[in-house]
PDB file of N, CA and C in Angstrom:
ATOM      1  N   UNK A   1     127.321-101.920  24.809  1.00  0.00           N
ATOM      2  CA  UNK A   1     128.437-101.101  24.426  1.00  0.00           C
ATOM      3  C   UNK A   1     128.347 -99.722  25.069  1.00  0.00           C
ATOM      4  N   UNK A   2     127.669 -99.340  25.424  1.00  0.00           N
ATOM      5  CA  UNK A   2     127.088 -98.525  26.236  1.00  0.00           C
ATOM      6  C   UNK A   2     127.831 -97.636  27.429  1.00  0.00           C
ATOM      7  N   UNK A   3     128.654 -96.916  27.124  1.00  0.00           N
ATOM      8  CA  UNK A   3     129.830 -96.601  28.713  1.00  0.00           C
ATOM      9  C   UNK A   3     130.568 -97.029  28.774  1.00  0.00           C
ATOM     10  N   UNK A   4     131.079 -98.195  27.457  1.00  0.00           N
ATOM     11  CA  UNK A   4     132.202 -98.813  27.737  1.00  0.00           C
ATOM     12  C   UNK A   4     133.027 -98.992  26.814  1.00  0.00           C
ATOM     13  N   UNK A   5     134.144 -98.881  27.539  1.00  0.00           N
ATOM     14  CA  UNK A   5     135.200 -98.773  26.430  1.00  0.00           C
ATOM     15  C   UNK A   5     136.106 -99.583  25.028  1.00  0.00           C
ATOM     16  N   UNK A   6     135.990 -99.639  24.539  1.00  0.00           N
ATOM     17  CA  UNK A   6     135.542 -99.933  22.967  1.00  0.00           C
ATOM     18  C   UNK A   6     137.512-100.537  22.983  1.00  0.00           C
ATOM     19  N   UNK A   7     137.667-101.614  23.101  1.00  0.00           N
ATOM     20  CA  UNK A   7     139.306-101.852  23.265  1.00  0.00           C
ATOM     21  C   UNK A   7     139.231-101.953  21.453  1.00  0.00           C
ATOM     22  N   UNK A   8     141.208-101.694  21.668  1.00  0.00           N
ATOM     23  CA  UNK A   8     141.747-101.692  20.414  1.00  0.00           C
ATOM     24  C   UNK A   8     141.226-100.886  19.456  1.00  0.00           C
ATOM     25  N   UNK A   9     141.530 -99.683  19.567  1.00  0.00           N
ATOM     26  CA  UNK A   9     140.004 -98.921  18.428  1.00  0.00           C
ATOM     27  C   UNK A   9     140.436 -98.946  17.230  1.00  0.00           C
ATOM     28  N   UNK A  10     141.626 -98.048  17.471  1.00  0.00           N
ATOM     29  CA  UNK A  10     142.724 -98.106  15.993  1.00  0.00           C
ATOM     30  C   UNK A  10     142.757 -99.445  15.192  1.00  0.00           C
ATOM     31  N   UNK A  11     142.957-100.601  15.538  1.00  0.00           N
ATOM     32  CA  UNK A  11     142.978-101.389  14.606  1.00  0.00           C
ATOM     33  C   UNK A  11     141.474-101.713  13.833  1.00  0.00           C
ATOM     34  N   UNK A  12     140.326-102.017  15.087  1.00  0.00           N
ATOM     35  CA  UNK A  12     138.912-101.687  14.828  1.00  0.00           C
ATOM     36  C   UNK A  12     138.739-100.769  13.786  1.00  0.00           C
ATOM     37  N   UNK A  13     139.053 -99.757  13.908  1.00  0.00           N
ATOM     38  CA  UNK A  13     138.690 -98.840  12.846  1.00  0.00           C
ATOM     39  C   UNK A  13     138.921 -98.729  11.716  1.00  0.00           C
ATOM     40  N   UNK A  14     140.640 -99.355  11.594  1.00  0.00           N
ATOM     41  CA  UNK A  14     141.024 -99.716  10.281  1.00  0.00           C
ATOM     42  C   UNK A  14     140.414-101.089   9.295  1.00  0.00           C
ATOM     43  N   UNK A  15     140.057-101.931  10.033  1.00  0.00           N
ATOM     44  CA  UNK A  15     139.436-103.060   9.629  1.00  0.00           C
ATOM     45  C   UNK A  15     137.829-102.404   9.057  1.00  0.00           C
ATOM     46  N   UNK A  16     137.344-101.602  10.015  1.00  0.00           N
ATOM     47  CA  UNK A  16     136.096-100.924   9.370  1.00  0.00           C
ATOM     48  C   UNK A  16     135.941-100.489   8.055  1.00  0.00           C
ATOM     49  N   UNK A  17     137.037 -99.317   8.455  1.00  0.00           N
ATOM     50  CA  UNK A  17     137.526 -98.904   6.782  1.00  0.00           C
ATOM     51  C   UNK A  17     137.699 -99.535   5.844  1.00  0.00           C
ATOM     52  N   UNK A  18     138.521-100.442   5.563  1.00  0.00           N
ATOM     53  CA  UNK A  18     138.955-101.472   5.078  1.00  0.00           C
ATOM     54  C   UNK A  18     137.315-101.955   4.394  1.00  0.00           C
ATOM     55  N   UNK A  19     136.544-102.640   5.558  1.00  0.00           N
ATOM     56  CA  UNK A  19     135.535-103.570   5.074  1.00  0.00           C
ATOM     57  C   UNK A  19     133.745-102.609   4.304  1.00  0.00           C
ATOM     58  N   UNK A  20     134.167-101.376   4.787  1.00  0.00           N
ATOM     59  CA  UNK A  20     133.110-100.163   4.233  1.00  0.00           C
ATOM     60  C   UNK A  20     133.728 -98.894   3.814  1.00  0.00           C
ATOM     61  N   UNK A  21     134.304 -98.989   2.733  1.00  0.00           N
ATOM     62  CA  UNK A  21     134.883 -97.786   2.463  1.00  0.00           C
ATOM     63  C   UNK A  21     134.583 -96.557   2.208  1.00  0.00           C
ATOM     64  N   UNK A  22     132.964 -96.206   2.190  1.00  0.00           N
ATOM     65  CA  UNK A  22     132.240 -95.249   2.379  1.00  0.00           C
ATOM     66  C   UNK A  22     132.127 -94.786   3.486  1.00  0.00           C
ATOM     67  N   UNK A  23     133.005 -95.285   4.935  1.00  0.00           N
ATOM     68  CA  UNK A  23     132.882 -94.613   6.341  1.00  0.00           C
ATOM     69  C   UNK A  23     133.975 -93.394   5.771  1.00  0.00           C
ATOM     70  N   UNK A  24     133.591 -92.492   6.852  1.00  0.00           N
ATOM     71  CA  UNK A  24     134.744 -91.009   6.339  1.00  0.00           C
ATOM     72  C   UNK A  24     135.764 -91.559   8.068  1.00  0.00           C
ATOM     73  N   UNK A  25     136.677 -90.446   8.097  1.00  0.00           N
ATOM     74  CA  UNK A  25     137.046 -90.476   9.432  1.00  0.00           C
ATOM     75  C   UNK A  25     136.430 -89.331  10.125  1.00  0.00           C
ATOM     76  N   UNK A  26     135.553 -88.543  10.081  1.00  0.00           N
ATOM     77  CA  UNK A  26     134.175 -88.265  10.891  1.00  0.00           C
ATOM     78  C   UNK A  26     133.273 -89.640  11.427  1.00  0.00           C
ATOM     79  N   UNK A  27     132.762 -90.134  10.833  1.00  0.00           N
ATOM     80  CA  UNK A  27     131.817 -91.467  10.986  1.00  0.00           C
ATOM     81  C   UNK A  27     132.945 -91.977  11.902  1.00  0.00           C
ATOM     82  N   UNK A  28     133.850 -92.491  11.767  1.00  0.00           N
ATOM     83  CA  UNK A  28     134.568 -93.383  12.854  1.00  0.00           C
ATOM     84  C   UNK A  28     134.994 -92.816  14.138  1.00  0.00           C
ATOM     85  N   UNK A  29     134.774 -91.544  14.468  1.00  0.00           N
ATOM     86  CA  UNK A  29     135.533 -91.032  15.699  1.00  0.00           C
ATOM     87  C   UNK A  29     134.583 -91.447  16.918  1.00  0.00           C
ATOM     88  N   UNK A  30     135.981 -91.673  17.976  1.00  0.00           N
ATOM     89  CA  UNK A  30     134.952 -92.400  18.860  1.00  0.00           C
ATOM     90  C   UNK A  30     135.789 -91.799  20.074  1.00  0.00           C
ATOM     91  N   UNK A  31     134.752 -91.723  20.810  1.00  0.00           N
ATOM     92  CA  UNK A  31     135.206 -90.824  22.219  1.00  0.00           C
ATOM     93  C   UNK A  31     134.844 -92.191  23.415  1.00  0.00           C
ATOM     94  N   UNK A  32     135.424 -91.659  24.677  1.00  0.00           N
ATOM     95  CA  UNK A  32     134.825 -92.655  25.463  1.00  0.00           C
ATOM     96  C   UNK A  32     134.122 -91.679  26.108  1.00  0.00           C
ATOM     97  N   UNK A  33     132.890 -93.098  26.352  1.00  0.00           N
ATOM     98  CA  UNK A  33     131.654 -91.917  27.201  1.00  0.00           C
ATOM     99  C   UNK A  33     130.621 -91.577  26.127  1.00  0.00           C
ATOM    100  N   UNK A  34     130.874 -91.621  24.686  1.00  0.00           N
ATOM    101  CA  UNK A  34     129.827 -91.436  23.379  1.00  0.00           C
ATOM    102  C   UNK A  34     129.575 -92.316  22.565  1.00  0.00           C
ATOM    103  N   UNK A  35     130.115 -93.946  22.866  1.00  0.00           N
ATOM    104  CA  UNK A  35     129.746 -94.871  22.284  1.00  0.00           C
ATOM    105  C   UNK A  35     128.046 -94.531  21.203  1.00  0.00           C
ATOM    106  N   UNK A  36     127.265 -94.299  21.969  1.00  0.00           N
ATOM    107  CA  UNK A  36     126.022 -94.011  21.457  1.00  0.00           C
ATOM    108  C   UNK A  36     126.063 -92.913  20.175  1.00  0.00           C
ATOM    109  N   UNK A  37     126.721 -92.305  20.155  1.00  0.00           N
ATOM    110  CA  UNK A  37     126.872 -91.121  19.082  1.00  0.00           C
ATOM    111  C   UNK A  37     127.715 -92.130  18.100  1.00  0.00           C
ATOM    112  N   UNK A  38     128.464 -92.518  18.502  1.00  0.00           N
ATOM    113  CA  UNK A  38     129.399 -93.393  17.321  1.00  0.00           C
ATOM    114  C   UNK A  38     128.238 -94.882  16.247  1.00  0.00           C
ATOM    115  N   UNK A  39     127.571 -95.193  17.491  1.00  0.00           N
ATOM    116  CA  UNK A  39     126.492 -96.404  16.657  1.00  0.00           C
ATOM    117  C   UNK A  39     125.925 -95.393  16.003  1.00  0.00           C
ATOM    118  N   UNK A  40     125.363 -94.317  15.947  1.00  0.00           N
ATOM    119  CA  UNK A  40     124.728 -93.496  15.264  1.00  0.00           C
ATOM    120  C   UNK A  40     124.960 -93.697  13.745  1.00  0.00           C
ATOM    121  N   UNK A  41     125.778 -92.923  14.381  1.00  0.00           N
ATOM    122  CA  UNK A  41     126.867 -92.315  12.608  1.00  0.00           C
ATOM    123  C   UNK A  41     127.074 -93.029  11.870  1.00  0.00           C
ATOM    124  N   UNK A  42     127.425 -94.997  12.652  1.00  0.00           N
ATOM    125  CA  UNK A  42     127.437 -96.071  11.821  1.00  0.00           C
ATOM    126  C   UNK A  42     126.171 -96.542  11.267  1.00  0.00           C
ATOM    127  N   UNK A  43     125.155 -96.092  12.161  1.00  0.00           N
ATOM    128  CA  UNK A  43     123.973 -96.894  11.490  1.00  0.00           C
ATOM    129  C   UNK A  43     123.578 -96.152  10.329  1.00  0.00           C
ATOM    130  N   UNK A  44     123.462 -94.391  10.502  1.00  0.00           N
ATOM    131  CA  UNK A  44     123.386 -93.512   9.537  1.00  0.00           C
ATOM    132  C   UNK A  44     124.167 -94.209   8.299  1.00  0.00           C
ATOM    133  N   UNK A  45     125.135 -94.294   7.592  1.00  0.00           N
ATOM    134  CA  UNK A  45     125.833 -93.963   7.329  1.00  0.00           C
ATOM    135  C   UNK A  45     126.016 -95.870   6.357  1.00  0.00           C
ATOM    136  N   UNK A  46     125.877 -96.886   7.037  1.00  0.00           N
ATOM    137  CA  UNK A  46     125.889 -98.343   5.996  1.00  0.00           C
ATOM    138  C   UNK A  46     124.199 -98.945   6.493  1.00  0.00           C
ATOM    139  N   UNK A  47     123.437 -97.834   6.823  1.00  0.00           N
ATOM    140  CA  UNK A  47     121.944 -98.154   6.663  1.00  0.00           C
ATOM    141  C   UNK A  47     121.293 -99.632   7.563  1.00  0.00           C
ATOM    142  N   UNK A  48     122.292 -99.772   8.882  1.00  0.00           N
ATOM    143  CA  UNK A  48     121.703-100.675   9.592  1.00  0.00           C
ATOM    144  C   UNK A  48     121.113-100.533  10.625  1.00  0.00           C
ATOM    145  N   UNK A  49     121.367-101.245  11.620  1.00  0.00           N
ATOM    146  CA  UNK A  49     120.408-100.891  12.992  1.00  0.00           C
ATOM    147  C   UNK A  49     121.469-101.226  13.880  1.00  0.00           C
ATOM    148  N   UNK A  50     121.356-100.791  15.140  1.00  0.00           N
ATOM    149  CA  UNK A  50     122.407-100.233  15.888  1.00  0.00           C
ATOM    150  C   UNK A  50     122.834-102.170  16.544  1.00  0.00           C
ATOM    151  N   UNK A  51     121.879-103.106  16.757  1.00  0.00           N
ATOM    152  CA  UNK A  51     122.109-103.917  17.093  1.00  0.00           C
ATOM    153  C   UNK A  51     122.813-104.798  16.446  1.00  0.00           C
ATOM    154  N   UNK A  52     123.277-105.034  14.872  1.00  0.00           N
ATOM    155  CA  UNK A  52     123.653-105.577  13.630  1.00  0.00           C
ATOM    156  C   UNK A  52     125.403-104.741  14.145  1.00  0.00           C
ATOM    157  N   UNK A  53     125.262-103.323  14.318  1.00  0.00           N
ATOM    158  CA  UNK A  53     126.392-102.442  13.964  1.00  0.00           C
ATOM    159  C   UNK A  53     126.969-103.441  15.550  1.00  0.00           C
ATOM    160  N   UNK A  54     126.293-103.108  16.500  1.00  0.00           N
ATOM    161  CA  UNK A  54     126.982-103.745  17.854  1.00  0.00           C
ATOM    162  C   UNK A  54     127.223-105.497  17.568  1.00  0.00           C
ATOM    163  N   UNK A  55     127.079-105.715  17.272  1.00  0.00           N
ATOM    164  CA  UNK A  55     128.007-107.100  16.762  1.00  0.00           C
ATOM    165  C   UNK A  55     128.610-107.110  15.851  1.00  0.00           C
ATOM    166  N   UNK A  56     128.611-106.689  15.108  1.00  0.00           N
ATOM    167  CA  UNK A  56     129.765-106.041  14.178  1.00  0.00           C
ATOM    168  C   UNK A  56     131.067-106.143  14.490  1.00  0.00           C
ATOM    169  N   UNK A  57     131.137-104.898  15.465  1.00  0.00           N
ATOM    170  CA  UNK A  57     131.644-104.194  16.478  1.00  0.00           C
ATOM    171  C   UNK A  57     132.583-105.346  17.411  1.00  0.00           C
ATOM    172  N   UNK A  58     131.452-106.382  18.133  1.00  0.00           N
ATOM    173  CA  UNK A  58     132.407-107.104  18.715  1.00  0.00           C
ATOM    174  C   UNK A  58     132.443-107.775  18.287  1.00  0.00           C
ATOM    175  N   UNK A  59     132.125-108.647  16.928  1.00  0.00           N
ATOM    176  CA  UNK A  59     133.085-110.124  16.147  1.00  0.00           C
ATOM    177  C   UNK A  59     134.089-109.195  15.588  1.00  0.00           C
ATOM    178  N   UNK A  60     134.292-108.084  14.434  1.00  0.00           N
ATOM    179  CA  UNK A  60     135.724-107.940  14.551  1.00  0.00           C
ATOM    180  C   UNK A  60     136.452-107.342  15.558  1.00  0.00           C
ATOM    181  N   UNK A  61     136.197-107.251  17.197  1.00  0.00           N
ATOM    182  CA  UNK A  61     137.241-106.017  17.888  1.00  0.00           C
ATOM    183  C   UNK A  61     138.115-107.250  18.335  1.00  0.00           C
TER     184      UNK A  61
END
């Protein structure tokens, strides 16, 4: 995930929300080019590991 661009975010994000409602919309902001800052905040934040969050990521995108 790494440098690359994260398709469909908006809906992604809402489904996030949706499925962890303890993400804020800080935790979800996602830039391109900072993928890495964004697994962060997710792993911070529902206490996983960045590899769990990256499939996550792509079974719902």
């Amino acid at each position: 995930m790494k440098d690359k661009k994260i398709e469909n975010w908006e809906p992604l994000k809402d489904r996030l929300r949706k499925k962890y409602p303890e993400l804020t919309e800080d935790d979800l902001i996602y830039e391109i080019g900072k993928e890495e800052e964004l697994l962060e905040r997710l792993q911070k934040r529902l206490n996983r590991n960045k590899q769990e969050i990256r499939k996550w990521l792509s079974l719902m995108g």
